[in-house]
PDB file of N, CA and C in Angstrom:
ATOM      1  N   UNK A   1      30.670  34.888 169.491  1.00  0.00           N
ATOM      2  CA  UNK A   1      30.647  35.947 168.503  1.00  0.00           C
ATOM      3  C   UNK A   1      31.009  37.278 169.165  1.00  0.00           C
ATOM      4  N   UNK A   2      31.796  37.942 168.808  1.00  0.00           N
ATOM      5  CA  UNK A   2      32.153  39.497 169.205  1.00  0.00           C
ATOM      6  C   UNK A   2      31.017  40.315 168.878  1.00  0.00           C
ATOM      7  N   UNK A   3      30.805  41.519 169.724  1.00  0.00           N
ATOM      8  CA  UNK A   3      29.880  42.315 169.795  1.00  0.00           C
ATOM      9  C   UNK A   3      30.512  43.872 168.781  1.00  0.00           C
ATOM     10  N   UNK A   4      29.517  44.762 168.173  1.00  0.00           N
ATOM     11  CA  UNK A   4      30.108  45.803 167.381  1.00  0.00           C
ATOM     12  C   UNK A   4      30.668  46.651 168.238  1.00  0.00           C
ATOM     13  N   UNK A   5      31.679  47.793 168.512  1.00  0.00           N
ATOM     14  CA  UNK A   5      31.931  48.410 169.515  1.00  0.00           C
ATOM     15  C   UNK A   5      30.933  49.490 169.103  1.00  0.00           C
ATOM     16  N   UNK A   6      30.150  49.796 168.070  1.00  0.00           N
ATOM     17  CA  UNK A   6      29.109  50.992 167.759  1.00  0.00           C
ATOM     18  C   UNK A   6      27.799  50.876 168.785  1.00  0.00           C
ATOM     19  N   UNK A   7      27.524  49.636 168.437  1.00  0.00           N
ATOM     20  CA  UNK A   7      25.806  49.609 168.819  1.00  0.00           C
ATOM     21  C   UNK A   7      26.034  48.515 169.727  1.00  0.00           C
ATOM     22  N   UNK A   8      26.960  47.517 169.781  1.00  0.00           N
ATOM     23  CA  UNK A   8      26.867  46.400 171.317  1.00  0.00           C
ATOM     24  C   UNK A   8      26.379  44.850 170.747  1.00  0.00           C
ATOM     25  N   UNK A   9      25.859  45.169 169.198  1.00  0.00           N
ATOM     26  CA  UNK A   9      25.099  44.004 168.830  1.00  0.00           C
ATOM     27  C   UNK A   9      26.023  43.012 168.364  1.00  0.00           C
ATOM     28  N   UNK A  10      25.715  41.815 168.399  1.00  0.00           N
ATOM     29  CA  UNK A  10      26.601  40.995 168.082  1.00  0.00           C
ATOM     30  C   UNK A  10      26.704  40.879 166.554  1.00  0.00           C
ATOM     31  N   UNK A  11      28.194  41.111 166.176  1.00  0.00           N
ATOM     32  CA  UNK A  11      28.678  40.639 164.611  1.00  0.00           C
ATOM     33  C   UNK A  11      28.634  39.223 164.475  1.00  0.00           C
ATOM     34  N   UNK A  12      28.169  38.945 162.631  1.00  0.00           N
ATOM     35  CA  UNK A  12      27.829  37.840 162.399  1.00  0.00           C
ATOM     36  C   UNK A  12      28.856  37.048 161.957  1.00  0.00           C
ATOM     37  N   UNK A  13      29.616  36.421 162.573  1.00  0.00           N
ATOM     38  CA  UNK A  13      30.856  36.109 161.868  1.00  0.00           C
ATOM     39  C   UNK A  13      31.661  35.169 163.340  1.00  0.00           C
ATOM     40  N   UNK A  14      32.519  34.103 162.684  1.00  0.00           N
ATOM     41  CA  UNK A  14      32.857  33.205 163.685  1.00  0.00           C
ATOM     42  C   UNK A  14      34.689  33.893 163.736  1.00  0.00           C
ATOM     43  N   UNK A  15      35.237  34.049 164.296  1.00  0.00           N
ATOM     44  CA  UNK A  15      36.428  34.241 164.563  1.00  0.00           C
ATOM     45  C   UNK A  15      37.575  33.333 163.617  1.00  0.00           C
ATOM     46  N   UNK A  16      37.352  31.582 163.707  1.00  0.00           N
ATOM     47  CA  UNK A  16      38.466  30.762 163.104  1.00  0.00           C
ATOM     48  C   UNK A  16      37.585  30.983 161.374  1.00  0.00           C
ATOM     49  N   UNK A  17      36.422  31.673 160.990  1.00  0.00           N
ATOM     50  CA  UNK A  17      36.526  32.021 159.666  1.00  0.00           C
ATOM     51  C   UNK A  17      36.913  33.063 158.896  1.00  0.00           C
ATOM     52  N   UNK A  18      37.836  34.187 159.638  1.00  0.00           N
ATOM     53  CA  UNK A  18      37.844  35.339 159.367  1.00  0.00           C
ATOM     54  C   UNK A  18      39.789  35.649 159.719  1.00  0.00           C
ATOM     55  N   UNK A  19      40.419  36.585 158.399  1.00  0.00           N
ATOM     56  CA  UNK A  19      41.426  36.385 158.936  1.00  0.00           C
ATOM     57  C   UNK A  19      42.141  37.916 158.675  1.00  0.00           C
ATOM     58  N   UNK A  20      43.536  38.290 159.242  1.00  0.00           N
ATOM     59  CA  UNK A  20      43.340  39.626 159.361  1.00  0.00           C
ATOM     60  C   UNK A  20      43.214  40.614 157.547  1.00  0.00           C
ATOM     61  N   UNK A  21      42.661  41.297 157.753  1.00  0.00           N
ATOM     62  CA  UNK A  21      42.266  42.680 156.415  1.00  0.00           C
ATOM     63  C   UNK A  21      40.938  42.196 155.620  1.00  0.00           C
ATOM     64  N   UNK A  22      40.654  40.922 156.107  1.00  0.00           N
ATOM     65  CA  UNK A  22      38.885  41.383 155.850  1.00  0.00           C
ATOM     66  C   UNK A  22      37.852  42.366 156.721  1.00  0.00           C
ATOM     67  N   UNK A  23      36.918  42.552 156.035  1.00  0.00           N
ATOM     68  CA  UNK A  23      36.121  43.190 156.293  1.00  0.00           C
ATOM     69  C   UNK A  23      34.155  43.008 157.026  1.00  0.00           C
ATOM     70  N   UNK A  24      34.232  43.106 157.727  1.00  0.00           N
ATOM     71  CA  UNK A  24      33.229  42.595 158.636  1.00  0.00           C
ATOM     72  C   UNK A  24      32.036  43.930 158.583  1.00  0.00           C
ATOM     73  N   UNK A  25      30.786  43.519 158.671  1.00  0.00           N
ATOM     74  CA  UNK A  25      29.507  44.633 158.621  1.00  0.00           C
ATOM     75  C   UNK A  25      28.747  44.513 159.768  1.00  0.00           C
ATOM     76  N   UNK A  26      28.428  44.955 160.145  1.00  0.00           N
ATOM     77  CA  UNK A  26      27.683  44.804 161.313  1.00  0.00           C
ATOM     78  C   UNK A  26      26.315  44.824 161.128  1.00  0.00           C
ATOM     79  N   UNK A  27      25.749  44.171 161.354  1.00  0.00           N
ATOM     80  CA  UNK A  27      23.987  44.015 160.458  1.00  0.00           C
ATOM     81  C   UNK A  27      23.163  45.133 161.068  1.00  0.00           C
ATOM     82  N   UNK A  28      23.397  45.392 162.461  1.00  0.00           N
ATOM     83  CA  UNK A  28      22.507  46.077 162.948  1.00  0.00           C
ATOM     84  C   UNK A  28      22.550  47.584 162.285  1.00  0.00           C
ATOM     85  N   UNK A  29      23.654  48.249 162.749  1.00  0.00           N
ATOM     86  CA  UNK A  29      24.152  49.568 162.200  1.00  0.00           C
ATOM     87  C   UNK A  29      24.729  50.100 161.280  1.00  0.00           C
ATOM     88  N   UNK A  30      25.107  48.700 160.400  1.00  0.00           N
ATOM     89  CA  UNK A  30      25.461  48.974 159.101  1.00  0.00           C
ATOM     90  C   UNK A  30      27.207  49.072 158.896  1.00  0.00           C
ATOM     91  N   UNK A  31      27.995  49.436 160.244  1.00  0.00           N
ATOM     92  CA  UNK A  31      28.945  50.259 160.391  1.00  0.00           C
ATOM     93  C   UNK A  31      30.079  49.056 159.872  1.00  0.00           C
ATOM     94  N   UNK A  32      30.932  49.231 158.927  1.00  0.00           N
ATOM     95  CA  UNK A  32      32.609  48.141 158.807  1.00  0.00           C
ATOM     96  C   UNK A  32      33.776  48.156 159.232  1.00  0.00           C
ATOM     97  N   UNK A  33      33.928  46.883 159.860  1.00  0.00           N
ATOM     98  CA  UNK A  33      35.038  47.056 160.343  1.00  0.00           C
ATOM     99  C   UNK A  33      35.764  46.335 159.884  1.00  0.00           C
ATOM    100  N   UNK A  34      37.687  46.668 159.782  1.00  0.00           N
ATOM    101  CA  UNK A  34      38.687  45.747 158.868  1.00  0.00           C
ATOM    102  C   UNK A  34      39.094  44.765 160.060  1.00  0.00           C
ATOM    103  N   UNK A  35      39.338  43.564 159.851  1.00  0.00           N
ATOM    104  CA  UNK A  35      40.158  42.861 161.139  1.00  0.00           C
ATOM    105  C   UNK A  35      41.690  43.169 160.869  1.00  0.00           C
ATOM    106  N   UNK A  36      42.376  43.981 162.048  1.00  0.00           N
ATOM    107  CA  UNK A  36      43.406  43.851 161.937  1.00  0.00           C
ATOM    108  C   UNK A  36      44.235  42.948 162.335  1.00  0.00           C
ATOM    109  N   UNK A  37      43.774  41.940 163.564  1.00  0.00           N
ATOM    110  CA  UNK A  37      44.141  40.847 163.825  1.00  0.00           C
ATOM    111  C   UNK A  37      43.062  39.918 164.797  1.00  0.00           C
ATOM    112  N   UNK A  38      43.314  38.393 164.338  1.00  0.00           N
ATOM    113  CA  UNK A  38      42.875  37.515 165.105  1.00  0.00           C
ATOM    114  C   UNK A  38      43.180  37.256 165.950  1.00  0.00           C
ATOM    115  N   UNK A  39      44.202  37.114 166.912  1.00  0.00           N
ATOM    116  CA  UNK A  39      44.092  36.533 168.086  1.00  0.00           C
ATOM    117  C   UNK A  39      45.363  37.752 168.817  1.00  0.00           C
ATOM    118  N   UNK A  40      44.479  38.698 169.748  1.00  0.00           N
ATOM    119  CA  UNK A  40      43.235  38.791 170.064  1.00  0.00           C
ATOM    120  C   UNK A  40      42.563  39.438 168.881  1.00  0.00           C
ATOM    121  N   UNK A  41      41.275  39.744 169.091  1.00  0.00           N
ATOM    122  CA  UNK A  41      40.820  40.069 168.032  1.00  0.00           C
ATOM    123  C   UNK A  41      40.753  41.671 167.981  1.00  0.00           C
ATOM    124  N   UNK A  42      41.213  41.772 166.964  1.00  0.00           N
ATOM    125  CA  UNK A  42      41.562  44.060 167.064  1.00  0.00           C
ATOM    126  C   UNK A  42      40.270  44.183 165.678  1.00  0.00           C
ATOM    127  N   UNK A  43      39.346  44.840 165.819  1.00  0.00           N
ATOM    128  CA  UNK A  43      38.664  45.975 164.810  1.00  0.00           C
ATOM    129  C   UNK A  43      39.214  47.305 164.537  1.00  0.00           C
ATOM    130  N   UNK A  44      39.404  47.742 163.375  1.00  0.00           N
ATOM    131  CA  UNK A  44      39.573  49.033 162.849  1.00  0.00           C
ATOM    132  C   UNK A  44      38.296  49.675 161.975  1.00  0.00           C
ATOM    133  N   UNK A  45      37.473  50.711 162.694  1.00  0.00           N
ATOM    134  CA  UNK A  45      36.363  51.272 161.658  1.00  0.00           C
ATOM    135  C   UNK A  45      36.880  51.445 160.439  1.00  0.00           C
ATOM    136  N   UNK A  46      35.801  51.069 159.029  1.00  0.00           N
ATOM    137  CA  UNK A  46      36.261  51.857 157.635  1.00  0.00           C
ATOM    138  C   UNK A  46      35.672  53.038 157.582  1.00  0.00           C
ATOM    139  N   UNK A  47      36.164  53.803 157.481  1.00  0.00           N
ATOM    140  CA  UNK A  47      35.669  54.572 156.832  1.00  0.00           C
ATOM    141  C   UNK A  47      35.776  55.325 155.727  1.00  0.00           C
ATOM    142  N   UNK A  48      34.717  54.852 154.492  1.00  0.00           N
ATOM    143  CA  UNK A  48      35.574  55.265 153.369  1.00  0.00           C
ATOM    144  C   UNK A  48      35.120  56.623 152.942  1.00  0.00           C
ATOM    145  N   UNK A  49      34.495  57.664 153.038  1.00  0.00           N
ATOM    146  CA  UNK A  49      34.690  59.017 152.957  1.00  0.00           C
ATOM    147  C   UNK A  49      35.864  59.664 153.314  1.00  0.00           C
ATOM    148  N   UNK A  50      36.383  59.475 154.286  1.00  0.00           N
ATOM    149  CA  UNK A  50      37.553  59.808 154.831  1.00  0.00           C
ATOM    150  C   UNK A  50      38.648  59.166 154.092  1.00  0.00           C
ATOM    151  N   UNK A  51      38.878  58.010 153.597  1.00  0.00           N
ATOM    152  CA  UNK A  51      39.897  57.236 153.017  1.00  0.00           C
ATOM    153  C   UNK A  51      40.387  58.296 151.744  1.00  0.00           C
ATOM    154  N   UNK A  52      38.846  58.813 150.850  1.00  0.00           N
ATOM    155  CA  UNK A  52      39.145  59.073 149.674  1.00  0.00           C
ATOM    156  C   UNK A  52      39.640  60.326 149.530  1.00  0.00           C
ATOM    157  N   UNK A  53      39.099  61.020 150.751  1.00  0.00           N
ATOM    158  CA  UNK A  53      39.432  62.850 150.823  1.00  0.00           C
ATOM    159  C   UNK A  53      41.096  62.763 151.256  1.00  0.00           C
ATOM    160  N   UNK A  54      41.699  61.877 152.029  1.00  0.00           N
ATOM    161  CA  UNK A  54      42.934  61.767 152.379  1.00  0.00           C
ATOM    162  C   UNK A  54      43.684  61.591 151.206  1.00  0.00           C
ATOM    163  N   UNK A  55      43.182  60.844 150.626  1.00  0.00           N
ATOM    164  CA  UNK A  55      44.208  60.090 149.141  1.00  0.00           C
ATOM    165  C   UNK A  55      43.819  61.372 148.675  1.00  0.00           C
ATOM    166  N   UNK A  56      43.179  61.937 147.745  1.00  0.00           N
ATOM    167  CA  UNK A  56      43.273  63.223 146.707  1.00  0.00           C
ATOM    168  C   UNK A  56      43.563  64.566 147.428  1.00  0.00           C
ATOM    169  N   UNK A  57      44.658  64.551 149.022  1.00  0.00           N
ATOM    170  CA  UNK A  57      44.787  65.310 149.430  1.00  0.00           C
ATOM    171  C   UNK A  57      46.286  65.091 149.062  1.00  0.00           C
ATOM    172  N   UNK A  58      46.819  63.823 149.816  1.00  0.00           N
ATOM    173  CA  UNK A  58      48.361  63.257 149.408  1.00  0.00           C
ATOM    174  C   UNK A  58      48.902  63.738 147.969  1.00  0.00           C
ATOM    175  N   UNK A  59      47.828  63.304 146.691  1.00  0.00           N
ATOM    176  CA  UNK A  59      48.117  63.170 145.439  1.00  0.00           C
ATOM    177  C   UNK A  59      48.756  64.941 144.952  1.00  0.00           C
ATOM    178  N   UNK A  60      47.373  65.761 145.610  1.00  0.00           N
ATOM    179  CA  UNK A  60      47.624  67.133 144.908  1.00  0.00           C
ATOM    180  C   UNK A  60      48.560  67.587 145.693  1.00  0.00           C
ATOM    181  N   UNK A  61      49.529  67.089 146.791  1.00  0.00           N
ATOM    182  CA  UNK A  61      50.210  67.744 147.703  1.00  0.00           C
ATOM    183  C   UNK A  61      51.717  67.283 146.709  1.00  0.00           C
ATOM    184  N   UNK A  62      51.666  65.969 146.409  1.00  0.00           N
ATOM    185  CA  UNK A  62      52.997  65.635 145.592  1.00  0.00           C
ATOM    186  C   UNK A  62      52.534  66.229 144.309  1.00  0.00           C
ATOM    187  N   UNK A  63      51.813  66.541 144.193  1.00  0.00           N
ATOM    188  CA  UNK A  63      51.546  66.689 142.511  1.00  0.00           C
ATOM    189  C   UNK A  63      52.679  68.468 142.489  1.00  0.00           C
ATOM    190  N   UNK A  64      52.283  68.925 143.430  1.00  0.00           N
ATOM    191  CA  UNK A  64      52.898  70.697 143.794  1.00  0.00           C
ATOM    192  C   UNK A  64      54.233  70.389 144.500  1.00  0.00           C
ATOM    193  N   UNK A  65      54.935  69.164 144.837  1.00  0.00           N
ATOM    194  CA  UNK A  65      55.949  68.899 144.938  1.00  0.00           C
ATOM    195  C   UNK A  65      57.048  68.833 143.839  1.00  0.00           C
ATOM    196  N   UNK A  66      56.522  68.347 142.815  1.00  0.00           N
ATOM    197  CA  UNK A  66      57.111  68.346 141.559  1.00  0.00           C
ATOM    198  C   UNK A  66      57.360  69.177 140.823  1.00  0.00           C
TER     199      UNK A  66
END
């Protein structure tokens, strides 16, 4: 089992069940990560506060493009 890169604890999840753009939790710290790929295995943090302030930044930027 791979360990979280946050807290060190091991994620609950087997590698050949998981495949890349799911999403993995880490029990201990709560923290998600997307798999970007299986072999080797790459984590990308979510973070979705940040996801949403980016998108309604893009939107009103084309919106004043027009």
């Amino acid at each position: 089992m791979p360990n979280c890169p946050e807290c060190e604890n091991a994620l609950d999840f087997e590698l050949d069940e998981v495949d890349a753009g799911d999403v993995v939790v880490c029990d201990e710290c709560g923290t998600e990560y997307e798999i970007v790929g299986v072999e080797p295995l790459e984590l990308s943090r979510v973070d979705e506060d940040d996801d949403d302030d980016d998108d309604e930044f893009f939107d009103e930027e084309e919106e004043e493009e027009e």
